[in-house]
N, C-alpha and C. Protein backbone atom coordinates (compact mmCIF):
# COMPACT_ATOMS: atom_id res chain seq x y z
N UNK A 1 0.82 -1.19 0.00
CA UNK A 1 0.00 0.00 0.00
C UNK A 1 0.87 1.26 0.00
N UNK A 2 1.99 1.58 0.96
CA UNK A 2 2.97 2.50 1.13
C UNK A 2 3.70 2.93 -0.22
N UNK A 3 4.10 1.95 -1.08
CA UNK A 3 4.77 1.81 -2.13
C UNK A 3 3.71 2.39 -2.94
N UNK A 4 2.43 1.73 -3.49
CA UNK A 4 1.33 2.82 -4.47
C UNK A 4 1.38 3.78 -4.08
N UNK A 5 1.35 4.26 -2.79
CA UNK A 5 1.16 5.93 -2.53
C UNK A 5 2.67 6.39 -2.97
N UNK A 6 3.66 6.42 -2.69
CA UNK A 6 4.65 7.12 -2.93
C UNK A 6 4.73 7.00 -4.94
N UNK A 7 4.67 5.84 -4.99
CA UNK A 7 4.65 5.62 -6.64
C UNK A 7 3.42 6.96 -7.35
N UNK A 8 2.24 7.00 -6.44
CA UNK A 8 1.24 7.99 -7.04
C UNK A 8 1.87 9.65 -6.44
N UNK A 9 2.28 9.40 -5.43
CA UNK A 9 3.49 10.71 -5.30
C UNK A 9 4.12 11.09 -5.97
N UNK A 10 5.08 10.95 -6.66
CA UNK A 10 6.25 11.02 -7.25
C UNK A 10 5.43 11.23 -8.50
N UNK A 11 4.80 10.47 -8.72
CA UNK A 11 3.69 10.36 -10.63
C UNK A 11 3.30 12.26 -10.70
N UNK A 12 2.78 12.72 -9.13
CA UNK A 12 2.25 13.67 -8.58
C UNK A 12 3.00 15.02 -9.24
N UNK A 13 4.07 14.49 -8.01
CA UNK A 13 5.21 15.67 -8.32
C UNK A 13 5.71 15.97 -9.37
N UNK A 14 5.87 15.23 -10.55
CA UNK A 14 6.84 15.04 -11.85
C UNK A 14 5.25 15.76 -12.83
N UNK A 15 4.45 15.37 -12.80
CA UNK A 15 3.16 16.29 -13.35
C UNK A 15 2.85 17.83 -13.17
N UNK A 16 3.08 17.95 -11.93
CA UNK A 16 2.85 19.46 -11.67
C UNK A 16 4.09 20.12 -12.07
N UNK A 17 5.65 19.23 -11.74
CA UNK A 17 6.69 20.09 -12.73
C UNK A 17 7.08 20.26 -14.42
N UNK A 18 6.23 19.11 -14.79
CA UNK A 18 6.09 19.11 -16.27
C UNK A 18 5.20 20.21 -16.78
N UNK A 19 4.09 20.43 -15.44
CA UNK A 19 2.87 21.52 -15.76
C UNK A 19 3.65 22.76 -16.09
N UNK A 20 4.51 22.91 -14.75
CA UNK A 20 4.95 24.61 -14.49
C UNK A 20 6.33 24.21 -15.37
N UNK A 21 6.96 23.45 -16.43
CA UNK A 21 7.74 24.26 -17.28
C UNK A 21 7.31 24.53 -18.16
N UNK A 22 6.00 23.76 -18.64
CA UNK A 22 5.57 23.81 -19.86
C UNK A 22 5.22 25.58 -20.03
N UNK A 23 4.22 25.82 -19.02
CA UNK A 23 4.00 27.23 -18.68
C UNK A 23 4.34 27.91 -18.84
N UNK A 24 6.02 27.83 -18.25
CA UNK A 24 6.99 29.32 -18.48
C UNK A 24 7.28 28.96 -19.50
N UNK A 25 7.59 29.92 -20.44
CA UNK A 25 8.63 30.29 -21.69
C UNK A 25 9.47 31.12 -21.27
N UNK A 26 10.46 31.26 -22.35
CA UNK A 26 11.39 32.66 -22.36
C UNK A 26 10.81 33.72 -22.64
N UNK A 27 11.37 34.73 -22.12
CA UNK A 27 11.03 36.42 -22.21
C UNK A 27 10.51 36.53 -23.80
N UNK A 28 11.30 35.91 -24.73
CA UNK A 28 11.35 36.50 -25.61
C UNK A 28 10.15 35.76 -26.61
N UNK A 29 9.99 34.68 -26.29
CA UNK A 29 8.41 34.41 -27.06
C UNK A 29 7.27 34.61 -26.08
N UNK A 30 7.63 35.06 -25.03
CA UNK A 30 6.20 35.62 -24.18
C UNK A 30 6.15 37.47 -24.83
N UNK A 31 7.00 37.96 -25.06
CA UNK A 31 6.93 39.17 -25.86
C UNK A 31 6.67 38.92 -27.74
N UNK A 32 7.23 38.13 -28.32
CA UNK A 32 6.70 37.78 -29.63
C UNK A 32 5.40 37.74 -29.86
N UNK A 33 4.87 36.88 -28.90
CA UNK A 33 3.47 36.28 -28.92
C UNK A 33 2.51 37.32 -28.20
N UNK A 34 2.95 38.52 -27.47
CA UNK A 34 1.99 39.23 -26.83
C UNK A 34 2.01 40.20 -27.89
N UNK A 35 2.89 40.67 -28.66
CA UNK A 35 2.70 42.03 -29.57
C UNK A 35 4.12 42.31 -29.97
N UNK A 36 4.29 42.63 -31.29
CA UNK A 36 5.38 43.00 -32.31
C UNK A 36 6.34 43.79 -31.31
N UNK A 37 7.68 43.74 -32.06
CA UNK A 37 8.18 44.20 -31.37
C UNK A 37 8.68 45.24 -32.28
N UNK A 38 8.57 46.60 -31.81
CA UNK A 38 8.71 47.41 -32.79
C UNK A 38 10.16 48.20 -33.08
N UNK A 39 10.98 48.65 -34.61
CA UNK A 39 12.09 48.67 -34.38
C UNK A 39 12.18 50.40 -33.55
N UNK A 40 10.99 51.15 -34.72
CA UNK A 40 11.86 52.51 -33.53
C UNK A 40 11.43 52.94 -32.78
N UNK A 41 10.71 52.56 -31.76
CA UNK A 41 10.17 52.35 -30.56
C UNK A 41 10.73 51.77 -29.95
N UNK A 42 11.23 50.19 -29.91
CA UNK A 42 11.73 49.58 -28.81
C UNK A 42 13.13 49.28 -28.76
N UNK A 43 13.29 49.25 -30.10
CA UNK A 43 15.08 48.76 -30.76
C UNK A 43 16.10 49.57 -30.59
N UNK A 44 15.25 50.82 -31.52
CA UNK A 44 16.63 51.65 -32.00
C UNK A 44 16.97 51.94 -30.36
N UNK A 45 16.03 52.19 -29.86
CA UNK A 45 16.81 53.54 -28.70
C UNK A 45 17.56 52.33 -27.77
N UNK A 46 17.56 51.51 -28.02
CA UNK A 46 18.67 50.39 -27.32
C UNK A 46 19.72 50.84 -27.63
N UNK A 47 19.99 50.66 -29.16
CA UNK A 47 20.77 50.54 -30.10
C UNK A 47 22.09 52.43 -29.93
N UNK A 48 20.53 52.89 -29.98
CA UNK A 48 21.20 54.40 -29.88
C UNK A 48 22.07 54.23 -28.73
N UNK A 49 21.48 54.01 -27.48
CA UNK A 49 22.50 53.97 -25.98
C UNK A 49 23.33 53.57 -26.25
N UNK A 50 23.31 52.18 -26.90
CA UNK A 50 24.94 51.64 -26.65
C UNK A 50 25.45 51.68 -27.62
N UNK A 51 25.40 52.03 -28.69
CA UNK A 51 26.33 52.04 -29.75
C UNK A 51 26.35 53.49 -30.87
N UNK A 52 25.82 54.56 -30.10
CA UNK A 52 26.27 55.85 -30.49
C UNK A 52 27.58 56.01 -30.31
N UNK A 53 28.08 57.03 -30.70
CA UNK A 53 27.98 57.61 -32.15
C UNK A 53 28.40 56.64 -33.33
N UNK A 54 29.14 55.51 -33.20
CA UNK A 54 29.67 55.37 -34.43
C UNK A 54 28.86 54.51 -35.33
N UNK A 55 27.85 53.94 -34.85
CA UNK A 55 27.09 53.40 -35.61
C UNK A 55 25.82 54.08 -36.26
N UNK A 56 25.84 55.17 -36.21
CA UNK A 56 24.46 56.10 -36.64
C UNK A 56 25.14 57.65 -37.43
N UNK A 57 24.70 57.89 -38.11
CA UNK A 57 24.75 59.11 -38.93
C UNK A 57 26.04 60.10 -38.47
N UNK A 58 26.85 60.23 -39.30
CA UNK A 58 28.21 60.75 -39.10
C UNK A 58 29.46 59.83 -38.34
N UNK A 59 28.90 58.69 -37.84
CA UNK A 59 30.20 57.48 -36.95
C UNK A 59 30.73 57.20 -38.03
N UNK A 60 31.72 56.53 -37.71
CA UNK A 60 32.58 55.91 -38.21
C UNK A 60 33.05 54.70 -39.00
N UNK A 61 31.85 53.82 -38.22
CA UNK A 61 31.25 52.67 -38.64
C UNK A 61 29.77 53.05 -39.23
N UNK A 62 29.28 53.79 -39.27
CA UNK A 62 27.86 53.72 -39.98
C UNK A 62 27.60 53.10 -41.28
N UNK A 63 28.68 53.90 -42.51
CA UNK A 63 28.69 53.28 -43.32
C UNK A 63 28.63 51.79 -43.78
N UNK A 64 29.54 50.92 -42.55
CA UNK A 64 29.32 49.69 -43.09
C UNK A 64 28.63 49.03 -42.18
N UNK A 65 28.00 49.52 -41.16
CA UNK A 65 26.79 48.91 -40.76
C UNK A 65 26.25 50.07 -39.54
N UNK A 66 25.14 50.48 -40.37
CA UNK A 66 24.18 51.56 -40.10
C UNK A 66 23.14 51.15 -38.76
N UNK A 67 23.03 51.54 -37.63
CA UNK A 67 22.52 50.97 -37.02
C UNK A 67 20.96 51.33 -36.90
N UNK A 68 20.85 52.21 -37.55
CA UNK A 68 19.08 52.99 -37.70
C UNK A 68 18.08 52.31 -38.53
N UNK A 69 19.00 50.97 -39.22
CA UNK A 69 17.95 50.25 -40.30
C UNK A 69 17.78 48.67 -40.01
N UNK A 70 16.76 48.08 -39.84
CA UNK A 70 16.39 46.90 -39.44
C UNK A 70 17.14 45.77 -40.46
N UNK A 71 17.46 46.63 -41.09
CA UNK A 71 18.08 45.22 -41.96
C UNK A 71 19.67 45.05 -41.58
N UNK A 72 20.20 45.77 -41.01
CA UNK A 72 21.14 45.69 -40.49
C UNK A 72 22.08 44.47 -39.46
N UNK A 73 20.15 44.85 -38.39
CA UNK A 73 20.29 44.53 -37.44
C UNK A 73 19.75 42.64 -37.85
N UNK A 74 18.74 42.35 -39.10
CA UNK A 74 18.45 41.46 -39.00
C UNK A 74 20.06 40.35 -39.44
N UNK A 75 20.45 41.32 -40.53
CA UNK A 75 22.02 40.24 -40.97
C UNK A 75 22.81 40.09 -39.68
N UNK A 76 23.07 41.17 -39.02
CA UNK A 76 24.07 40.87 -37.63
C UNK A 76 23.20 39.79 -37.08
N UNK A 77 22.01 39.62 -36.63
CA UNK A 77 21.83 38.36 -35.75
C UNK A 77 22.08 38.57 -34.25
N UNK A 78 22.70 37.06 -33.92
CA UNK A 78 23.17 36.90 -32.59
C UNK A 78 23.95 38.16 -31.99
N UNK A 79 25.14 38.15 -33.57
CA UNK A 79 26.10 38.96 -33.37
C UNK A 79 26.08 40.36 -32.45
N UNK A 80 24.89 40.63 -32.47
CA UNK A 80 24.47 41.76 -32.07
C UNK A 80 24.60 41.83 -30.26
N UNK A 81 24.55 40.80 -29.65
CA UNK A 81 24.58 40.51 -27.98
C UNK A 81 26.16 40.88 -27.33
N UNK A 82 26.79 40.90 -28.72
CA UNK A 82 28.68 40.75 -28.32
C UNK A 82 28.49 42.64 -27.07
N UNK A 83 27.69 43.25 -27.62
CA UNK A 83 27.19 45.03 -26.65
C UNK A 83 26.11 44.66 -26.45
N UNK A 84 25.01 44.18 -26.12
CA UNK A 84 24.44 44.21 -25.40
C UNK A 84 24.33 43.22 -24.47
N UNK A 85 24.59 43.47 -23.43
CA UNK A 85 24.55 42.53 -22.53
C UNK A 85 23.26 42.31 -21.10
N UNK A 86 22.65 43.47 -21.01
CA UNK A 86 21.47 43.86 -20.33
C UNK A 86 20.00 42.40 -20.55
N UNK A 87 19.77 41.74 -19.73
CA UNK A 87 18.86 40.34 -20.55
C UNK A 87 17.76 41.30 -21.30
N UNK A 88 16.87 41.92 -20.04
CA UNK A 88 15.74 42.44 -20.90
C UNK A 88 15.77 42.72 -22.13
N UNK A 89 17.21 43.60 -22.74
CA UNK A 89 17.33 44.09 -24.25
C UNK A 89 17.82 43.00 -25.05
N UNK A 90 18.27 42.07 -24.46
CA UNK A 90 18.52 40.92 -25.55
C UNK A 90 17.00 40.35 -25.70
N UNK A 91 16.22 39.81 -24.68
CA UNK A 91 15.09 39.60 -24.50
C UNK A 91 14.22 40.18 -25.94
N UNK A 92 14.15 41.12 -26.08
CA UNK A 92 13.72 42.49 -27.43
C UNK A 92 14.40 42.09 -28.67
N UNK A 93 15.52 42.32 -28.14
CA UNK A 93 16.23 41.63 -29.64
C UNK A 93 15.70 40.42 -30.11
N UNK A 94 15.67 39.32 -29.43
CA UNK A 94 15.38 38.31 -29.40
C UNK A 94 14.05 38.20 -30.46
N UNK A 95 13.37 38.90 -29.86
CA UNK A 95 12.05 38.71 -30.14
C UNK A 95 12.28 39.37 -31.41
N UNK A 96 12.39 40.68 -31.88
CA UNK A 96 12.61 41.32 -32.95
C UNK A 96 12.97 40.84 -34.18
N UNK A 97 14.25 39.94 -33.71
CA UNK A 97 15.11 38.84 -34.77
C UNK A 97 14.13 37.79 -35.29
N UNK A 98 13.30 37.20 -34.10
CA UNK A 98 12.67 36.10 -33.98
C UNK A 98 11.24 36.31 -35.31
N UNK A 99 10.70 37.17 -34.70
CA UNK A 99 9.61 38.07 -35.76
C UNK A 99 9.75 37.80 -37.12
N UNK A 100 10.84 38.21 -37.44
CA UNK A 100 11.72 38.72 -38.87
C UNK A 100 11.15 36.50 -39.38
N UNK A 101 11.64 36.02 -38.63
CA UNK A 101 11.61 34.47 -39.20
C UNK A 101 10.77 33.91 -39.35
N UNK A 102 9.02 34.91 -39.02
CA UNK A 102 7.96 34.10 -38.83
C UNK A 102 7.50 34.17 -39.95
């Protein structure tokens, strides 16, 4: 009898943790899936903080990769996390990149 109960225990426990991972997702398809992620609204001004001046109008690097245009940002990719390191804004990125693939 001791043995069925713990056997229906354990069956118990491993259900309700299969429940609650299934549940959570990552940041970044709980933001995909709630609403677009928009580039100059939510992106650029990331983008602006950390990688002014030389990536935007008159830098240095602009020319060969402009940071004000989504297509930019879609060829860089991952690449793009090497400066940002903040989760939430990768989180955005994430989602942004992610978008682009749907």
């Amino acid at each position: 009898m001791s043995v069925k109960l713990f056997i229906l225990g354990s069956l118990a426990a491993v259900l309700i943790l299969a429940t609650c991972l299934l549940a959570t997702s990552s940041p970044s398809a709980q933001l995909s899936k709630a609403q677009p992620v928009d580039f100059q609204t939510q992106i650029r001004p990331i983008l602006e903080k950390r990688c002014q001046p030389c990536h935007f109008t008159g830098g240095k690097m602009y020319g060969k990769m402009p940071f004000d245009r989504p297509q930019t940002i879609h060829t860089l990719g991952d690449k793009m996390f090497t400066r940002i390191k903040d989760p939430k804004e990768q989180a955005l990125l994430r989602a942004f990149l992610a978008q682009a693939k749907e």
